[in-house]
Protein backbone atom coordinates (compact mmCIF):
# COMPACT_ATOMS: atom_id res chain seq x y z
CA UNK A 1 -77.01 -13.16 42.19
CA UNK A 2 -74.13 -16.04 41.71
CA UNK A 3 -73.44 -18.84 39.21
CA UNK A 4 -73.07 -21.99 39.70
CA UNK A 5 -71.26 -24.63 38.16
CA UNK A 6 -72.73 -27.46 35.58
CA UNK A 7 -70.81 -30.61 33.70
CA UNK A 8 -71.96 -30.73 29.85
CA UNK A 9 -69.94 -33.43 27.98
CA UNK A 10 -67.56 -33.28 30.75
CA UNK A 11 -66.88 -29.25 30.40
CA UNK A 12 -68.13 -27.18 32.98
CA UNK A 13 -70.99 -24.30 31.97
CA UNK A 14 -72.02 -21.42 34.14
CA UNK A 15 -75.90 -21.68 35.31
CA UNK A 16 -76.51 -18.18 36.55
CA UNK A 17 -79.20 -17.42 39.03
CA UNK A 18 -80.81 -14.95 40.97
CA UNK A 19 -82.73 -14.96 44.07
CA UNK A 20 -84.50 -12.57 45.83
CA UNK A 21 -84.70 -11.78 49.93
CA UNK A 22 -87.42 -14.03 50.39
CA UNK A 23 -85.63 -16.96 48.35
CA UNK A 24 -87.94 -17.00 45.41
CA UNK A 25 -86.15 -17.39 42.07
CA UNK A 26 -86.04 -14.89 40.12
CA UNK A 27 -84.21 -15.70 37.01
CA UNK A 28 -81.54 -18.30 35.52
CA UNK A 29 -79.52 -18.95 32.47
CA UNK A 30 -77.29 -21.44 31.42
CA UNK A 31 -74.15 -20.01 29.47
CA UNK A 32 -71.07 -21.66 28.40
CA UNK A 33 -68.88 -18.71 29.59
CA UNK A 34 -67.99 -17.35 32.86
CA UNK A 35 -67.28 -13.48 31.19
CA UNK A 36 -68.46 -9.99 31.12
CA UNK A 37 -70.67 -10.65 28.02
CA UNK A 38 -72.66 -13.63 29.92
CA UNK A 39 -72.79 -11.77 33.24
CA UNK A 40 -74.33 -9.14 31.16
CA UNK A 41 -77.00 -11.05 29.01
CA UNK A 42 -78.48 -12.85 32.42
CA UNK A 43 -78.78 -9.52 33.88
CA UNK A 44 -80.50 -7.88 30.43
CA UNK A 45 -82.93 -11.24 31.08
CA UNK A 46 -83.73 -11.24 34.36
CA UNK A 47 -84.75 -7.07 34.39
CA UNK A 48 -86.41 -7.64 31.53
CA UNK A 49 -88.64 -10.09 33.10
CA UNK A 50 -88.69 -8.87 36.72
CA UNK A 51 -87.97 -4.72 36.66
CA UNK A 52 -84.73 -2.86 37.30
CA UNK A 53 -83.36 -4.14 40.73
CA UNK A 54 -82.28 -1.30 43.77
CA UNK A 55 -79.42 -4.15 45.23
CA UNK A 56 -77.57 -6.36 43.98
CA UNK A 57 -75.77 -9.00 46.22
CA UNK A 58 -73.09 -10.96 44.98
CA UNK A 59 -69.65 -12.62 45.98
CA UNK A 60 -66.45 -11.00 44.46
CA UNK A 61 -66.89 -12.51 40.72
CA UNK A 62 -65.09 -9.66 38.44
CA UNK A 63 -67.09 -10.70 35.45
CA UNK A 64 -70.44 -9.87 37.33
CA UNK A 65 -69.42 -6.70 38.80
CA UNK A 66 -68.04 -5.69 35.16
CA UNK A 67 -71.50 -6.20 33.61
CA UNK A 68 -73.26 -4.54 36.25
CA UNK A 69 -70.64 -1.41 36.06
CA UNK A 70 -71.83 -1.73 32.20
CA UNK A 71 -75.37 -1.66 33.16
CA UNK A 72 -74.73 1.37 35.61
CA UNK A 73 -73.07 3.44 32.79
CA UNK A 74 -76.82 4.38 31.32
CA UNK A 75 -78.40 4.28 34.31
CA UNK A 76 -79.82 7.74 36.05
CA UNK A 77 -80.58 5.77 38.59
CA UNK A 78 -77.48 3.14 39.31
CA UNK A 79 -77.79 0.15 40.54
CA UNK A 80 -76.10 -0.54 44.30
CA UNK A 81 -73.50 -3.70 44.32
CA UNK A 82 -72.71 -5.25 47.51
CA UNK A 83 -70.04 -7.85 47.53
CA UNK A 84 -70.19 -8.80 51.01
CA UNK A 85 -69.61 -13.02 51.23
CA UNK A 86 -71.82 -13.38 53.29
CA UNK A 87 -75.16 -11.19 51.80
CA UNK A 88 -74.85 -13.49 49.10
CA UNK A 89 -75.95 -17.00 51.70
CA UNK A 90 -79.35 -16.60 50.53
CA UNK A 91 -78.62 -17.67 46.61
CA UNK A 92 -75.66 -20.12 47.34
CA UNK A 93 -78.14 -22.11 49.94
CA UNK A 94 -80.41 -22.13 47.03
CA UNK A 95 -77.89 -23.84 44.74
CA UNK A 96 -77.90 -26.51 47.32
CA UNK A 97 -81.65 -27.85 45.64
CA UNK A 98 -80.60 -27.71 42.35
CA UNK A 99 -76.92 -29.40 43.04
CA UNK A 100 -78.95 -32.38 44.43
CA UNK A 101 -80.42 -32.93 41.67
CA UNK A 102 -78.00 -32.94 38.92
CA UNK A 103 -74.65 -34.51 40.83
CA UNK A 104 -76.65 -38.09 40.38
CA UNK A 105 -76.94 -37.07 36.19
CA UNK A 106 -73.45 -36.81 36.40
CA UNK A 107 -73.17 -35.71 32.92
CA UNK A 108 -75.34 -33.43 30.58
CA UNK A 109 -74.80 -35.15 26.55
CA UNK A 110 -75.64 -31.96 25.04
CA UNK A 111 -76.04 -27.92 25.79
CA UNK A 112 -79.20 -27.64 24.72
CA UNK A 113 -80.41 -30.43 26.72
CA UNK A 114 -78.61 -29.27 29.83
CA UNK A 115 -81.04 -25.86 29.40
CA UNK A 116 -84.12 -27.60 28.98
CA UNK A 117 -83.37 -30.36 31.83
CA UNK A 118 -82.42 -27.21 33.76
CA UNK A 119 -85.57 -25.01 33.15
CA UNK A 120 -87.61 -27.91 33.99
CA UNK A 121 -85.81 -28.43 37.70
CA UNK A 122 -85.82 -24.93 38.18
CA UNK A 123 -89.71 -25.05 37.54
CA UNK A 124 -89.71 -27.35 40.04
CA UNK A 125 -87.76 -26.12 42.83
CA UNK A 126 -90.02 -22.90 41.92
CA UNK A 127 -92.86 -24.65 42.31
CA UNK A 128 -91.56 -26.58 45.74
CA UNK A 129 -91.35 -23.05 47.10
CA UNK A 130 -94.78 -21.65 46.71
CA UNK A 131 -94.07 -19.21 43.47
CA UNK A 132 -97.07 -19.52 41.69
CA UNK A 133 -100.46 -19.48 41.98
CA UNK A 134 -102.65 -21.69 40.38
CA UNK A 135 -106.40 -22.49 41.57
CA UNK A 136 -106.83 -25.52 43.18
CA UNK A 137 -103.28 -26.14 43.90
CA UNK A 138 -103.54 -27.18 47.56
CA UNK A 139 -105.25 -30.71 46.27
CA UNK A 140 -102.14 -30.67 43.81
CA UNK A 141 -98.97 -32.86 43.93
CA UNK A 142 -95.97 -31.58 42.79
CA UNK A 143 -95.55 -33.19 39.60
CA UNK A 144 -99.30 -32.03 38.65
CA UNK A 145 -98.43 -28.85 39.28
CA UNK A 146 -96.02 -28.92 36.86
CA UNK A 147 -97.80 -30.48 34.31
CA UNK A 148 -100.40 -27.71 34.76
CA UNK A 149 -97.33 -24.83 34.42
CA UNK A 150 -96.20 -27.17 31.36
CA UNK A 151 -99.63 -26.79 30.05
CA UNK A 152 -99.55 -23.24 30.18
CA UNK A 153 -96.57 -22.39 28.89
CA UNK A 154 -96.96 -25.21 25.27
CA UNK A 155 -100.51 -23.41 25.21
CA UNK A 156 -99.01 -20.04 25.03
C-alpha cells in the first residue's frame, strides 16, 4: 500500500493504491489529504471490496500506519504492518504506469474529474495486466476491453 502524488488545479492530491504480491491492483482512491482520516477511508474501501488483509506493506508514512493502528484497535485478529522500504517495490513500480500517463496531462481542472480520469486509467492498467476475465477477450484490443468493462459497469 503507498500513495502517490497527483496535480489538480496546480495542488497536489493523494491517489492511494494498493497492490497485491502478484502486482494486481487491488484498490485506489483519490483524496485531497495526506492524513489519518484518508489513510483510513482507502483502507475501510479496499477491505470492503477485497476481505480483511494478513500483511500490510508500506514505506514509513505516519498517517498510514495511524489508520491501520485504528483499524487494529477492533480487530481480534490484527493486522501485521511491515515498513520495510524495500517490501513496498512492488506498489511504487506500479506507480510507474500510472505516472506515465498523467505527467503529459500536466494538470487535472477539477477533483472530480481527476477521479473519474483516474478510475478510467486504472481500469486500464488493470486491464493491461490480465485482471479480468471476460469471454472472448484474447481476440480483444485493449480499448474494447474496456468498452466491454464500461458496458458492464453503466449496465449495472
Amino acid at each position: 500500500m503507498d500513495e502517490t502524488y497527483i496535480k489538480v488545479k496546480g495542488v497536489w492530491k493523494y491517489l492511494y493504491r494498493a497492490v497485491d504480491k502478484q502486482g494486481k491492483t487491488i484498490d485506489f482512491l483519490l483524496t485531497a489529504e495526506r492524513d489519518m482520516a484518508a489513510a483510513k477511508r482507502f483502507f475501510d474501501k479496499a477491505m470492503g471490496a477485497n476481505g480483511d488483509p494478513d500483511k500490510v506493506a508500506m514505506d514509513k508514512s505516519g498517517a498510514i500506519r495511524a489508520a491501520l493502528d485504528a483499524i487494529n484497535v477492533g480487530r481480534d485478529v490484527p493486522i501485521l504492518v511491515r515498513q520495510v522500504k524495500y517490501l513496498n517495490n512492488i506498489v511504487e513500480q506500479d506507480h510507474r504506469a500510472i505516472k506515465r500517463v498523467t505527467r503529459p496531462m500536466l494538470n487535472f481542472k477539477s477533483f472530480c474529474a481527476a477521479g473519474s480520469v483516474l478510475a478510467g486509467i486504472e481500469l486500464m492498467h488493470m486491464i493491461r495486466k490480465g485482471q479480468f476475465a471476460i469471454d472472448g477477450v484474447e481476440a480483444m484490443s485493449f480499448a474494447d476491453q474496456f468498452f466491454a468493462m464500461a458496458g458492464m459497469v453503466r449496465s449495472v
